[in-house]
Structure formats: C-alpha cells, structure tokens
PDB file of N, CA and C in Angstrom:
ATOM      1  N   UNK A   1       8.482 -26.390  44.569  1.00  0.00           N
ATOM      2  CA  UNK A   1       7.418 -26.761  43.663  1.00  0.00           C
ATOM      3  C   UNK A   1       6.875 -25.539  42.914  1.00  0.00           C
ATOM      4  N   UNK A   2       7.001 -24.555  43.557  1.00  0.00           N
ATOM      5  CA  UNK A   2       6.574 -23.071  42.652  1.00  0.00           C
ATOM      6  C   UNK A   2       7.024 -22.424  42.246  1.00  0.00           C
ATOM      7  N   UNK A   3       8.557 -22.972  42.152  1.00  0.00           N
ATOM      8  CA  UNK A   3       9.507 -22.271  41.333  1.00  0.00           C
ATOM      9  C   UNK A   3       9.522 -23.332  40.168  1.00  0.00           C
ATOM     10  N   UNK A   4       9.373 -24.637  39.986  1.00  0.00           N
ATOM     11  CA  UNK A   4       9.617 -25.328  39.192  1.00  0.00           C
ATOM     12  C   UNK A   4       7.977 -24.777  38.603  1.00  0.00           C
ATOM     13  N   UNK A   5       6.672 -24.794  38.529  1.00  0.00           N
ATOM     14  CA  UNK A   5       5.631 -24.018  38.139  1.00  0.00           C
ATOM     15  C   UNK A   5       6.155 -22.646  37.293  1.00  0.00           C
ATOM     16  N   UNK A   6       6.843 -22.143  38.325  1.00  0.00           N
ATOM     17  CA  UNK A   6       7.057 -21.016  37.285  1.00  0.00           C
ATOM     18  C   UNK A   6       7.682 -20.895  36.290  1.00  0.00           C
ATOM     19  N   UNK A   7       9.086 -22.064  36.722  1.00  0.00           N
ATOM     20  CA  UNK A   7       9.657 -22.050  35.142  1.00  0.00           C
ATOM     21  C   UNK A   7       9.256 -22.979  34.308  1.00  0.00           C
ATOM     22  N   UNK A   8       8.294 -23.670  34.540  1.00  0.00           N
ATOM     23  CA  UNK A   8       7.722 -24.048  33.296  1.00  0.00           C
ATOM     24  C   UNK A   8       6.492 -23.088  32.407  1.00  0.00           C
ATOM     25  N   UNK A   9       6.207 -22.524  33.058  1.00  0.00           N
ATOM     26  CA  UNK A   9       5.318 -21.219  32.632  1.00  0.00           C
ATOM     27  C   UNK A   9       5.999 -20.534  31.945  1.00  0.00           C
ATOM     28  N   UNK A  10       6.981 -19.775  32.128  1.00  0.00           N
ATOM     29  CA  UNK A  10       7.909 -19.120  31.614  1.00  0.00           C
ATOM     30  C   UNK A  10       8.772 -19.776  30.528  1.00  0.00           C
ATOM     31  N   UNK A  11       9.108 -21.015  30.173  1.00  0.00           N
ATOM     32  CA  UNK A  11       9.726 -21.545  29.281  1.00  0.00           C
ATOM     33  C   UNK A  11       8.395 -22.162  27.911  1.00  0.00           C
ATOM     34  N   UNK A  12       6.902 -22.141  28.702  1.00  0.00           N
ATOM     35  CA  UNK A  12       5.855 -22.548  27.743  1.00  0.00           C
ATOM     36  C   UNK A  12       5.632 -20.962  26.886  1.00  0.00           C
ATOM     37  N   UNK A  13       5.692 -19.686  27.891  1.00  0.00           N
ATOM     38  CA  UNK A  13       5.377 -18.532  27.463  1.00  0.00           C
ATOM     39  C   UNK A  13       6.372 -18.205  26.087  1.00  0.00           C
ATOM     40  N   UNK A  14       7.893 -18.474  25.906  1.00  0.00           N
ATOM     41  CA  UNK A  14       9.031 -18.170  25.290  1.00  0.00           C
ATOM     42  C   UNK A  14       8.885 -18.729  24.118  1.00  0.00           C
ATOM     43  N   UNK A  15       8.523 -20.041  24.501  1.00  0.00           N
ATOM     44  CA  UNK A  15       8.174 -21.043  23.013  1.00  0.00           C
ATOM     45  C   UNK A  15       6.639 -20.499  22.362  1.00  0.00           C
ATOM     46  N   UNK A  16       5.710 -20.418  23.216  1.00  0.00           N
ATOM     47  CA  UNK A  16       4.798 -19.941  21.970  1.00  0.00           C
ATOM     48  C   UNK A  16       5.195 -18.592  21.348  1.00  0.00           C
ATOM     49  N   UNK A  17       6.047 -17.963  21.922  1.00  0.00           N
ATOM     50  CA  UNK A  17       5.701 -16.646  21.112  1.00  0.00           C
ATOM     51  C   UNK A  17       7.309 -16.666  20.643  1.00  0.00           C
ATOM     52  N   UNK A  18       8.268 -17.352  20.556  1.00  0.00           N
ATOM     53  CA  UNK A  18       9.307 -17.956  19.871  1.00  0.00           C
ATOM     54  C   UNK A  18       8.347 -18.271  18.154  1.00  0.00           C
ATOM     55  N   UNK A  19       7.925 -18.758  17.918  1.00  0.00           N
ATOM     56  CA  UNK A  19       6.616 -19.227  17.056  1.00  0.00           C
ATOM     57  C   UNK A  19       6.392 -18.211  16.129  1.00  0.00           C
ATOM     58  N   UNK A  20       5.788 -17.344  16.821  1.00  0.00           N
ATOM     59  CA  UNK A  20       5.637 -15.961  16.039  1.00  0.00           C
ATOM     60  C   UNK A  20       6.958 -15.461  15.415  1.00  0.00           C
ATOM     61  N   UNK A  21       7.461 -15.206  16.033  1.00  0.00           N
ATOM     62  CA  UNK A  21       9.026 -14.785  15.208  1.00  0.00           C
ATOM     63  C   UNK A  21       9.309 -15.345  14.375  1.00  0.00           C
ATOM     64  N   UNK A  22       9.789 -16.747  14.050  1.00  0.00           N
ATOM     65  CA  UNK A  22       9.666 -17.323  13.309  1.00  0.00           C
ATOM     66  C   UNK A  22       8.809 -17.698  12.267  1.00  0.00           C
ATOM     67  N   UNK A  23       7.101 -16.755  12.157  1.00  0.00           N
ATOM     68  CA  UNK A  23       6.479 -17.073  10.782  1.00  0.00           C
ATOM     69  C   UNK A  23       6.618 -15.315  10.511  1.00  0.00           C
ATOM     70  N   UNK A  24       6.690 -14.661  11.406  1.00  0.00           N
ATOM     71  CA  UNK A  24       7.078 -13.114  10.806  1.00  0.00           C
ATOM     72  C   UNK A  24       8.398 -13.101   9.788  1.00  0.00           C
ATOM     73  N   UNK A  25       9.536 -14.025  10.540  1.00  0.00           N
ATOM     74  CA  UNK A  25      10.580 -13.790   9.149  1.00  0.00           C
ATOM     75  C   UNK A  25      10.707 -14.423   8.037  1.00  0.00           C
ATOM     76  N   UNK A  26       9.567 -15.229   7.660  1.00  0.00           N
ATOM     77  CA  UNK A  26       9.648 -15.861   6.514  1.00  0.00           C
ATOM     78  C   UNK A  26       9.245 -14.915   5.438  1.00  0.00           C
ATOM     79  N   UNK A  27      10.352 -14.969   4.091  1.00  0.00           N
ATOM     80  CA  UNK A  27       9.401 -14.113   3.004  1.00  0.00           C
ATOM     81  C   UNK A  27       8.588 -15.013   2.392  1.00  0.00           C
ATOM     82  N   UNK A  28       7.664 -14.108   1.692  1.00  0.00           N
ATOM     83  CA  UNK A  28       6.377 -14.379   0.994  1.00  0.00           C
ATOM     84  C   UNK A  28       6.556 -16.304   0.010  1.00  0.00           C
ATOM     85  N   UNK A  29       6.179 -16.535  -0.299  1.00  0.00           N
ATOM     86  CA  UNK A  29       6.052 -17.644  -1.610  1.00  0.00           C
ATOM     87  C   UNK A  29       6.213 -16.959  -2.419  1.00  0.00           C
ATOM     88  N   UNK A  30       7.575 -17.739  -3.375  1.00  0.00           N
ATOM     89  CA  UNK A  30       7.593 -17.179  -4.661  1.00  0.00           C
ATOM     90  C   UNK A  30       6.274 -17.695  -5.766  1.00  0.00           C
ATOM     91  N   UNK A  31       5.982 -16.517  -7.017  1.00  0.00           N
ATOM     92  CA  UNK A  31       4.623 -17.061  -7.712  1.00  0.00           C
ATOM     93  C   UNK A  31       5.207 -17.439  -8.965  1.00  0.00           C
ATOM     94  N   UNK A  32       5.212 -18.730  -9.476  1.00  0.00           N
ATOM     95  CA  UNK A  32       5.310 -18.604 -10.933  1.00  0.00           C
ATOM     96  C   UNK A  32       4.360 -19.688 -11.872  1.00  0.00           C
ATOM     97  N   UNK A  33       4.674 -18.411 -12.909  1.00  0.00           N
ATOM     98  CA  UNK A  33       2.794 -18.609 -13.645  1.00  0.00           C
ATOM     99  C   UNK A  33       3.618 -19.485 -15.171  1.00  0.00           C
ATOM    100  N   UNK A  34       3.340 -20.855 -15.444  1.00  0.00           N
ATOM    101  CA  UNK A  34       3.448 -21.749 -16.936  1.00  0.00           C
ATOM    102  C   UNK A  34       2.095 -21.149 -17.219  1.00  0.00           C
ATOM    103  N   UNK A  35       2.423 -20.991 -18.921  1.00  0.00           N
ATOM    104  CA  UNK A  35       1.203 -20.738 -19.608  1.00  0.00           C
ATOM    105  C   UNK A  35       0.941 -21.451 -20.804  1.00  0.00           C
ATOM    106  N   UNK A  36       0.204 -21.255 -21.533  1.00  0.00           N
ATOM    107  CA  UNK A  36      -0.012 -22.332 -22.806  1.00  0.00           C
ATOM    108  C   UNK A  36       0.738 -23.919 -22.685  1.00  0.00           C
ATOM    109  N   UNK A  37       0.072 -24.117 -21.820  1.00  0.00           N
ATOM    110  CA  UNK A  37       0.712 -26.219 -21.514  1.00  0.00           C
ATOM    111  C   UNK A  37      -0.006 -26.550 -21.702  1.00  0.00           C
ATOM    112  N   UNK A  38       0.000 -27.783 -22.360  1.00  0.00           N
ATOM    113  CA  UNK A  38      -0.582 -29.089 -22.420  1.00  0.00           C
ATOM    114  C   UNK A  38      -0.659 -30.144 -20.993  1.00  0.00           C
ATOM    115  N   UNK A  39      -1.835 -30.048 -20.664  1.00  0.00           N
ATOM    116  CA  UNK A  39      -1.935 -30.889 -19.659  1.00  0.00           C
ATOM    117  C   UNK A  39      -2.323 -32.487 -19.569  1.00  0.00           C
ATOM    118  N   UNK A  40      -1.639 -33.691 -18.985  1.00  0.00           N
ATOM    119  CA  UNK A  40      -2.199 -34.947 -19.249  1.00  0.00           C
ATOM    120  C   UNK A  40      -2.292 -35.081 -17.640  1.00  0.00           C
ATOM    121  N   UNK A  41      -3.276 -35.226 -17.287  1.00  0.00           N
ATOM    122  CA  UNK A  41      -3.684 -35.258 -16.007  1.00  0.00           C
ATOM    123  C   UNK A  41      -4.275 -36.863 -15.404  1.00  0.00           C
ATOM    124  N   UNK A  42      -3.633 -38.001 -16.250  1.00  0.00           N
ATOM    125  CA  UNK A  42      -4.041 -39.794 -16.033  1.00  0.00           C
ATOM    126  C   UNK A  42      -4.981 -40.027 -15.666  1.00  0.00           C
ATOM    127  N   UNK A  43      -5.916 -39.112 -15.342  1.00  0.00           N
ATOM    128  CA  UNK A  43      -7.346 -40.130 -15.192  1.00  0.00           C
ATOM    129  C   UNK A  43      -8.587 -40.239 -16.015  1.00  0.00           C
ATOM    130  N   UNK A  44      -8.127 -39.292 -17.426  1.00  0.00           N
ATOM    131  CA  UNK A  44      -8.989 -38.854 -18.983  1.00  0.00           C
ATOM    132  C   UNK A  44      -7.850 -39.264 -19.952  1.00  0.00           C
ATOM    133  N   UNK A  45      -8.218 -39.836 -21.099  1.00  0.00           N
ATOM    134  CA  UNK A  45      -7.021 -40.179 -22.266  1.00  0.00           C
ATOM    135  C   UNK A  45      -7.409 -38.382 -22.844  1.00  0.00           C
ATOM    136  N   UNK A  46      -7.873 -37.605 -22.353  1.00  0.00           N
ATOM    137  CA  UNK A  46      -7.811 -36.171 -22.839  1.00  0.00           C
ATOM    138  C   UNK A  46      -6.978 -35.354 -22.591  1.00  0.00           C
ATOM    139  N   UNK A  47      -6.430 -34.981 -23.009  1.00  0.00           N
ATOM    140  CA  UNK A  47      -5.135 -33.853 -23.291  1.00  0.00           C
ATOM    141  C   UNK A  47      -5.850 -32.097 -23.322  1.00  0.00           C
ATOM    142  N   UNK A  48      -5.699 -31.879 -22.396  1.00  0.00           N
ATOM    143  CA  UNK A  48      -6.161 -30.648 -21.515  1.00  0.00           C
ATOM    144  C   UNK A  48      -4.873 -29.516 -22.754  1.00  0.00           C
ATOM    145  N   UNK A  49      -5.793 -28.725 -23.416  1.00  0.00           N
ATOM    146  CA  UNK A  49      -4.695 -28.062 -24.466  1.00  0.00           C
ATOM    147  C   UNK A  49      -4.607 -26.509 -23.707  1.00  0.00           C
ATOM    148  N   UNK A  50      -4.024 -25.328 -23.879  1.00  0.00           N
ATOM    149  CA  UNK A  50      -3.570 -24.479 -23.666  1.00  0.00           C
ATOM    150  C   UNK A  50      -4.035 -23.968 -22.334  1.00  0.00           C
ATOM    151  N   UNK A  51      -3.401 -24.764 -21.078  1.00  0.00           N
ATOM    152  CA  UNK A  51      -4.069 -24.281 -19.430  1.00  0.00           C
ATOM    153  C   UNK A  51      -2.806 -23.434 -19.200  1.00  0.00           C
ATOM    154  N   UNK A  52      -2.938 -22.623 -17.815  1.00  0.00           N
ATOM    155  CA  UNK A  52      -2.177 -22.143 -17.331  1.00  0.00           C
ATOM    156  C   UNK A  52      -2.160 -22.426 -16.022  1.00  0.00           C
ATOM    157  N   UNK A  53      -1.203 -22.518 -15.471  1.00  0.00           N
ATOM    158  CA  UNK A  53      -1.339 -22.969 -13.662  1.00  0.00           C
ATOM    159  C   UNK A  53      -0.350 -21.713 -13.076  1.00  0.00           C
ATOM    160  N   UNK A  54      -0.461 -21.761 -11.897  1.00  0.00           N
ATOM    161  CA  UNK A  54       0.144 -20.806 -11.343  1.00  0.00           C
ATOM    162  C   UNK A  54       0.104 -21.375 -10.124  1.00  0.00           C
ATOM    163  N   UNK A  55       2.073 -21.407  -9.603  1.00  0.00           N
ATOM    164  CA  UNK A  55       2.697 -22.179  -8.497  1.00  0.00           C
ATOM    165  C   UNK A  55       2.630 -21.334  -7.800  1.00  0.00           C
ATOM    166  N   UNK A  56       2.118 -21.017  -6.203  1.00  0.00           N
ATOM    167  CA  UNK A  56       2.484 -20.478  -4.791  1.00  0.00           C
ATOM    168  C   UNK A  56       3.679 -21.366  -4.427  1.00  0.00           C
ATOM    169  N   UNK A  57       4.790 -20.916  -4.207  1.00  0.00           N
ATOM    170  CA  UNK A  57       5.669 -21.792  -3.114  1.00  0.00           C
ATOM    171  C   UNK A  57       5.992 -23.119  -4.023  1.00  0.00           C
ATOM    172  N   UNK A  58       5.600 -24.253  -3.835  1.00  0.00           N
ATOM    173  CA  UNK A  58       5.748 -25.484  -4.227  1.00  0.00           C
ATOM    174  C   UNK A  58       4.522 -25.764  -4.252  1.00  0.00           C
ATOM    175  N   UNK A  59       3.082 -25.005  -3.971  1.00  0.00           N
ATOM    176  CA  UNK A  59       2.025 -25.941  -4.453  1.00  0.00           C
ATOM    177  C   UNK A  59       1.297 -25.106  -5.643  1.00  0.00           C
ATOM    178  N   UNK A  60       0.338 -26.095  -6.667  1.00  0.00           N
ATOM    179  CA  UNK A  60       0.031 -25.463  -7.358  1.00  0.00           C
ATOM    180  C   UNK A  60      -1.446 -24.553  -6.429  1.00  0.00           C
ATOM    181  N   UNK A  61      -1.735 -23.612  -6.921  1.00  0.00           N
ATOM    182  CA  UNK A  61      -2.687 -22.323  -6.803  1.00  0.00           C
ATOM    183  C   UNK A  61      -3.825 -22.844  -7.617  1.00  0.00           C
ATOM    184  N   UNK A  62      -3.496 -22.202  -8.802  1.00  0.00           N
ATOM    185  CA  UNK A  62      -5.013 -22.309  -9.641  1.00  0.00           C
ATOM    186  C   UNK A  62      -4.586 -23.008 -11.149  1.00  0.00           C
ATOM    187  N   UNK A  63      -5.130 -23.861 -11.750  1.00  0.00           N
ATOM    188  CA  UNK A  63      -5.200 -24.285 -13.439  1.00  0.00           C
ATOM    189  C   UNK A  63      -6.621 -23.756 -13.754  1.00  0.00           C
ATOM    190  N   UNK A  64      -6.354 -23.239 -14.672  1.00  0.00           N
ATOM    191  CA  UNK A  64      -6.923 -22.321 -15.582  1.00  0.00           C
ATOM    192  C   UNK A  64      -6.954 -22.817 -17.015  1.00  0.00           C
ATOM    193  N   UNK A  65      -8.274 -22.490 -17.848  1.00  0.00           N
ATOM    194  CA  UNK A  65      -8.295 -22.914 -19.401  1.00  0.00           C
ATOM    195  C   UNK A  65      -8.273 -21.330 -19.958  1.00  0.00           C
ATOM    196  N   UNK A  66      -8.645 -20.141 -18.741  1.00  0.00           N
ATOM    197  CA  UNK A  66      -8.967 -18.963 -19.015  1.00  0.00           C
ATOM    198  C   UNK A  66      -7.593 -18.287 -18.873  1.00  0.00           C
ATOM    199  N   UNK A  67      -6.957 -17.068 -19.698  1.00  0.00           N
ATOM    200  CA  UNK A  67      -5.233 -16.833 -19.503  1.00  0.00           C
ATOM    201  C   UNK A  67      -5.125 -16.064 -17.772  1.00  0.00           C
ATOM    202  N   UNK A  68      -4.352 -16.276 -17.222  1.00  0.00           N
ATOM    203  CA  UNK A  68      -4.457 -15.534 -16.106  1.00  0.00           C
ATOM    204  C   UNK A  68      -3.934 -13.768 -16.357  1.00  0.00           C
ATOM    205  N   UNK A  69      -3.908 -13.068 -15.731  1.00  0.00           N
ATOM    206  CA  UNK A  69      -3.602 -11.595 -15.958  1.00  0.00           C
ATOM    207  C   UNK A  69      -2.098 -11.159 -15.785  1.00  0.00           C
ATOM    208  N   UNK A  70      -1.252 -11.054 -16.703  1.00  0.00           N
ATOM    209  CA  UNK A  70      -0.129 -10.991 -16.826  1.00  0.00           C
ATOM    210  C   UNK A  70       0.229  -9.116 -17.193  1.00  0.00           C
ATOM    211  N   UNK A  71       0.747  -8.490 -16.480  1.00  0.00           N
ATOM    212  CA  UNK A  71       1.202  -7.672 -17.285  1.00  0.00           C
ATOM    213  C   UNK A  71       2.514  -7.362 -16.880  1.00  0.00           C
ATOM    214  N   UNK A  72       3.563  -7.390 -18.361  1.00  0.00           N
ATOM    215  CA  UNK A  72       4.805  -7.426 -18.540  1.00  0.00           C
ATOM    216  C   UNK A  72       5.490  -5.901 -19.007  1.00  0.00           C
ATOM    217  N   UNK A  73       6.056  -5.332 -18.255  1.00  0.00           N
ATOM    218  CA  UNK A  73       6.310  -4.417 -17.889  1.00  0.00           C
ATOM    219  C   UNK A  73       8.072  -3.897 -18.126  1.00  0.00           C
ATOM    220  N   UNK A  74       8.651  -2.952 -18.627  1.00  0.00           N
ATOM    221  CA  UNK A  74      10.309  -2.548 -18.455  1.00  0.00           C
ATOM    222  C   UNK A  74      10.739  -1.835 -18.125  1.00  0.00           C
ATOM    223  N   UNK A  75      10.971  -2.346 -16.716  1.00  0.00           N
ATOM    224  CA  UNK A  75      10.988  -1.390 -15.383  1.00  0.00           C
ATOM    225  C   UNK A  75      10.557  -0.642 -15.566  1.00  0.00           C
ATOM    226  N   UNK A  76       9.290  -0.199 -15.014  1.00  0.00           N
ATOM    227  CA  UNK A  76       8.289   0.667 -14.602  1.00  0.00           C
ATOM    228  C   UNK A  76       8.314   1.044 -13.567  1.00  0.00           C
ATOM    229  N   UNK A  77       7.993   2.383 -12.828  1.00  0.00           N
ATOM    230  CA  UNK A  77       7.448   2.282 -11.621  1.00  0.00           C
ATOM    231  C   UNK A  77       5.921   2.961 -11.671  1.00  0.00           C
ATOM    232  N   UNK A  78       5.621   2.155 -10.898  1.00  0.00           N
ATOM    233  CA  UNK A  78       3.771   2.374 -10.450  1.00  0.00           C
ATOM    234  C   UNK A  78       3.740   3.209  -8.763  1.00  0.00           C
ATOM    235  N   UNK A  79       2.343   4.240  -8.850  1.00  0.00           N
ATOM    236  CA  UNK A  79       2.321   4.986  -7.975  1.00  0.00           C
ATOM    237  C   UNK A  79       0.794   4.805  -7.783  1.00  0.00           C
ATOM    238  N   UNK A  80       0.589   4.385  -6.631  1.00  0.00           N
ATOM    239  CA  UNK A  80      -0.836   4.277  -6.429  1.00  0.00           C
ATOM    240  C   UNK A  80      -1.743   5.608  -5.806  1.00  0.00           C
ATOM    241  N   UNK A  81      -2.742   5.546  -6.285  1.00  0.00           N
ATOM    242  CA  UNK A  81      -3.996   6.584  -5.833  1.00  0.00           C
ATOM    243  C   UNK A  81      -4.310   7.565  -6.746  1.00  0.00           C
ATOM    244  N   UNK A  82      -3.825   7.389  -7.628  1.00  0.00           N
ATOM    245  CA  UNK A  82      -3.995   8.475  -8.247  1.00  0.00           C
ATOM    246  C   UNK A  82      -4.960   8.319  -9.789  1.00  0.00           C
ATOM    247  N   UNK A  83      -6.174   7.641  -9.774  1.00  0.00           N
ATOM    248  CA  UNK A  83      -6.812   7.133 -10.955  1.00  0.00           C
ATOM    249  C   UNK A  83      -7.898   7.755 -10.984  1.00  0.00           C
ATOM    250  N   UNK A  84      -8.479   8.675 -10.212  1.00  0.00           N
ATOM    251  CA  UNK A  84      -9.529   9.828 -10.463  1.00  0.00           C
ATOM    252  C   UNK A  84      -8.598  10.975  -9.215  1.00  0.00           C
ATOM    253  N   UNK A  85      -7.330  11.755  -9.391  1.00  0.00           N
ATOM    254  CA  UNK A  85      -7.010  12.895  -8.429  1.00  0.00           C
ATOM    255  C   UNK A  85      -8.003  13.915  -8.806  1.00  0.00           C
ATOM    256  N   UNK A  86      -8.763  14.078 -10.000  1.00  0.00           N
ATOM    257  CA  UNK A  86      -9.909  15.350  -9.932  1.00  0.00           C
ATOM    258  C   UNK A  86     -11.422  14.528 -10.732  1.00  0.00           C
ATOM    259  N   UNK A  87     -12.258  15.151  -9.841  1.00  0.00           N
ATOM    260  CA  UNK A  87     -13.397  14.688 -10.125  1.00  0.00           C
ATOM    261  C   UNK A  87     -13.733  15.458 -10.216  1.00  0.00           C
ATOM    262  N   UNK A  88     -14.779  15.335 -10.951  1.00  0.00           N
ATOM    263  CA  UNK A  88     -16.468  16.531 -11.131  1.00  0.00           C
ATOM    264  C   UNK A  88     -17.260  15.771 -11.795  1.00  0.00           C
ATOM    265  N   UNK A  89     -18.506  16.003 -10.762  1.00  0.00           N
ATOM    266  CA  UNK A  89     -19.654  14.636 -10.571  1.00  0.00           C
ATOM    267  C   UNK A  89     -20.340  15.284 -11.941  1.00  0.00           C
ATOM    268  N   UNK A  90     -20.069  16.584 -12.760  1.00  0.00           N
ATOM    269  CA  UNK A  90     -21.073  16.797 -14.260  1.00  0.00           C
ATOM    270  C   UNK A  90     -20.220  15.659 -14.842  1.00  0.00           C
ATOM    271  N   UNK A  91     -19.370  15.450 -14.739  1.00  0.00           N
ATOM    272  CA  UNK A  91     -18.708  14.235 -16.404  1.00  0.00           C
ATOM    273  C   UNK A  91     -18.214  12.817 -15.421  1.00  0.00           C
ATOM    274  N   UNK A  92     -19.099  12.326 -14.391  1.00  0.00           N
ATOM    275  CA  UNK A  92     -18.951  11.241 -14.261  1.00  0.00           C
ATOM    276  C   UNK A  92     -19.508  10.084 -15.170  1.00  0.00           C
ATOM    277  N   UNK A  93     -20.286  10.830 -16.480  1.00  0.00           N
ATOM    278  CA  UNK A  93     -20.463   9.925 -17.058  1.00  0.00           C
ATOM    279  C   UNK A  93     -19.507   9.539 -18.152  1.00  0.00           C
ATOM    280  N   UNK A  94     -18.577  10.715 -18.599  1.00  0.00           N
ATOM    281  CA  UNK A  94     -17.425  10.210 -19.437  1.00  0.00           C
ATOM    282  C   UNK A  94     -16.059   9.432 -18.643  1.00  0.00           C
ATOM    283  N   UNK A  95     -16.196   9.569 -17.404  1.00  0.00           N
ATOM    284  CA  UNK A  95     -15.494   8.788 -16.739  1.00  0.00           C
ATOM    285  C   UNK A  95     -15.607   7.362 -16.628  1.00  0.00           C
ATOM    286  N   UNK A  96     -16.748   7.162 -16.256  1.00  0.00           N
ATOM    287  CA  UNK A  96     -17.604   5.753 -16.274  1.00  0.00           C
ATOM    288  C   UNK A  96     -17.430   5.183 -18.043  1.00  0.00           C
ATOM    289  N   UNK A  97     -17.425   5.999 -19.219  1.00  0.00           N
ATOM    290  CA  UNK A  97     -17.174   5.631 -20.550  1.00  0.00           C
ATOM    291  C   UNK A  97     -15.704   4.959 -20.584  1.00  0.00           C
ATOM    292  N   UNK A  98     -14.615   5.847 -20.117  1.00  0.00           N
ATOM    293  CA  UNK A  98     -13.236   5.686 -20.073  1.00  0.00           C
ATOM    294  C   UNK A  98     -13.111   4.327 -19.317  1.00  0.00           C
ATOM    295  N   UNK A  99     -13.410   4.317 -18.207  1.00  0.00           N
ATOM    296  CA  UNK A  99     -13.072   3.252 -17.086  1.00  0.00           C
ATOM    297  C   UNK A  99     -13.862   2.068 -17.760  1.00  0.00           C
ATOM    298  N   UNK A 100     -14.812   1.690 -18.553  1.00  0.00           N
ATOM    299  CA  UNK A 100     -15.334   0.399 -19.460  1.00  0.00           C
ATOM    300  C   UNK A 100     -14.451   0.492 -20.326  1.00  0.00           C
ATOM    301  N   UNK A 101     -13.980   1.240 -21.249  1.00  0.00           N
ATOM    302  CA  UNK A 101     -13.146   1.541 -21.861  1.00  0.00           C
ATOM    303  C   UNK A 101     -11.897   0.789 -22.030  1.00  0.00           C
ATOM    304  N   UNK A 102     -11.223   1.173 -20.712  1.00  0.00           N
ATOM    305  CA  UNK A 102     -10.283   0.511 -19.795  1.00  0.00           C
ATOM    306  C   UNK A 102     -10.204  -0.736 -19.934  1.00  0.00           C
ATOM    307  N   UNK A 103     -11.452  -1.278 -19.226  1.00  0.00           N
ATOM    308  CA  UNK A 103     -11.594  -2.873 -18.975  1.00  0.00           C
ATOM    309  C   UNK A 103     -11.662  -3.616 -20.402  1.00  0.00           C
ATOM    310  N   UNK A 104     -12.161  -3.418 -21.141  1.00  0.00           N
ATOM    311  CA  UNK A 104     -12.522  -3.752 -22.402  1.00  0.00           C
ATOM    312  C   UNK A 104     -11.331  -4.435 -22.912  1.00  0.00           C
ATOM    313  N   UNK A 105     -10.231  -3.189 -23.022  1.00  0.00           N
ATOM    314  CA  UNK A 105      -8.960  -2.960 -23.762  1.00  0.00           C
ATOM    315  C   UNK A 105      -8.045  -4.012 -22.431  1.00  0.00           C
ATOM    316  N   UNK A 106      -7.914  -4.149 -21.728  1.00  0.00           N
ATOM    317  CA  UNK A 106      -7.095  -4.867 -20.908  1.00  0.00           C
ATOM    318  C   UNK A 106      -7.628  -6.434 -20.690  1.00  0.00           C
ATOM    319  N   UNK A 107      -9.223  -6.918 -21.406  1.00  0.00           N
ATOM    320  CA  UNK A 107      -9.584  -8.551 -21.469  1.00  0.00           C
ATOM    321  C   UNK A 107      -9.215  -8.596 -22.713  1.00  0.00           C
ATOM    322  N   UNK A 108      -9.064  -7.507 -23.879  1.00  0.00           N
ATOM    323  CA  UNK A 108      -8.589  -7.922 -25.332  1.00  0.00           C
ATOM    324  C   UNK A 108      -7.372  -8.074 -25.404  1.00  0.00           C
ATOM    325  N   UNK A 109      -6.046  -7.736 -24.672  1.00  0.00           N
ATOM    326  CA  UNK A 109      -4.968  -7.528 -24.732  1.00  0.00           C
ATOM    327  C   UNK A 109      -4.571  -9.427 -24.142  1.00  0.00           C
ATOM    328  N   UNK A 110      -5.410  -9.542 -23.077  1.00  0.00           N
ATOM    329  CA  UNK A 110      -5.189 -11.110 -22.462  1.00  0.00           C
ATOM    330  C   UNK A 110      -4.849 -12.070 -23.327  1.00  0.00           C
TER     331      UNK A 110
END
C-alpha cells in the first residue's frame, strides 16, 4: 500500500512539472498588425472607416481608430542603453528640449 502511495506521488510529481516544460517550449505568438480597414462589425449599419487591429496568435489584441506605432525599418540593428551615455545636469534642459522634440516628430510621422 506504500509503495503504490508512492508511485502515485511520484507519477502526480512528473506530470505537473511535465507541464512546465511544455509552456517553456512554446514560441511567443506571432503579431500581425491590418491597418486602414474598413470595419462592419453587424450590430451598427455603420461602417467603422480607417481602424487598425492587431492579431496576438489567432486572437484579436486591440482595434484601434488611433494608428498603432509602426516603425519600418531595412535591416537595422538597434543597441540598447545608450540614449543619454553622457550627461551633465547644466544642459538638462536642452536635453529635456531634444527628448519633446523627439516625441513630437515620432506622433507626426504616425
């Protein structure tokens, strides 16, 4: 009787963490973003004009009337950390100019 205890312990222990392995090797959801669609969504005779949705996996994510943030790129490579490597707190205020700057130019480009 306490060997049959144990191997059921031992065969419950294998399967839950069998489990884990199996959501560690899954890759990510692929993302893909339709833009400027026309949406008829049957429960308004209104025609939803230039949305964008954006698919996780097979479900939709988000519809949007606002463009989502796209930036299209040819082959690039990007290196992170490096968006203030020298500071000096006298011209943090032309920094703070640049970095609005920044933002400005990247919601006009949308």
């Amino acid at each position: 009787m306490r060997f049959n205890t144990f191997v059921i312990a031992l065969l419950a222990v294998i399967i839950f963490f069998s489990g884990f392995a199996q959501t560690a090797e899954q890759p990510p959801p692929k993302l893909t973003l339709i833009s400027n669609v026309n949406i008829f969504d049957g429960k308004t005779e209104k025609l939803h004009k230039n949305m964008h949705i954006l698919v996780k996996g097979n479900l939709i994510e988000t519809v949007s009337n606002e463009p989502l943030a796209v930036v299209q790129t040819d082959n690039v490579t990007m290196i992170g950390g490096y968006l203030y490597d020298h500071y000096e707190k006298s011209k943090e205020a032309e920094y703070q100019k640049g970095y609005k700057a920044g933002q400005e130019s990247a919601q006009k480009s949308q």
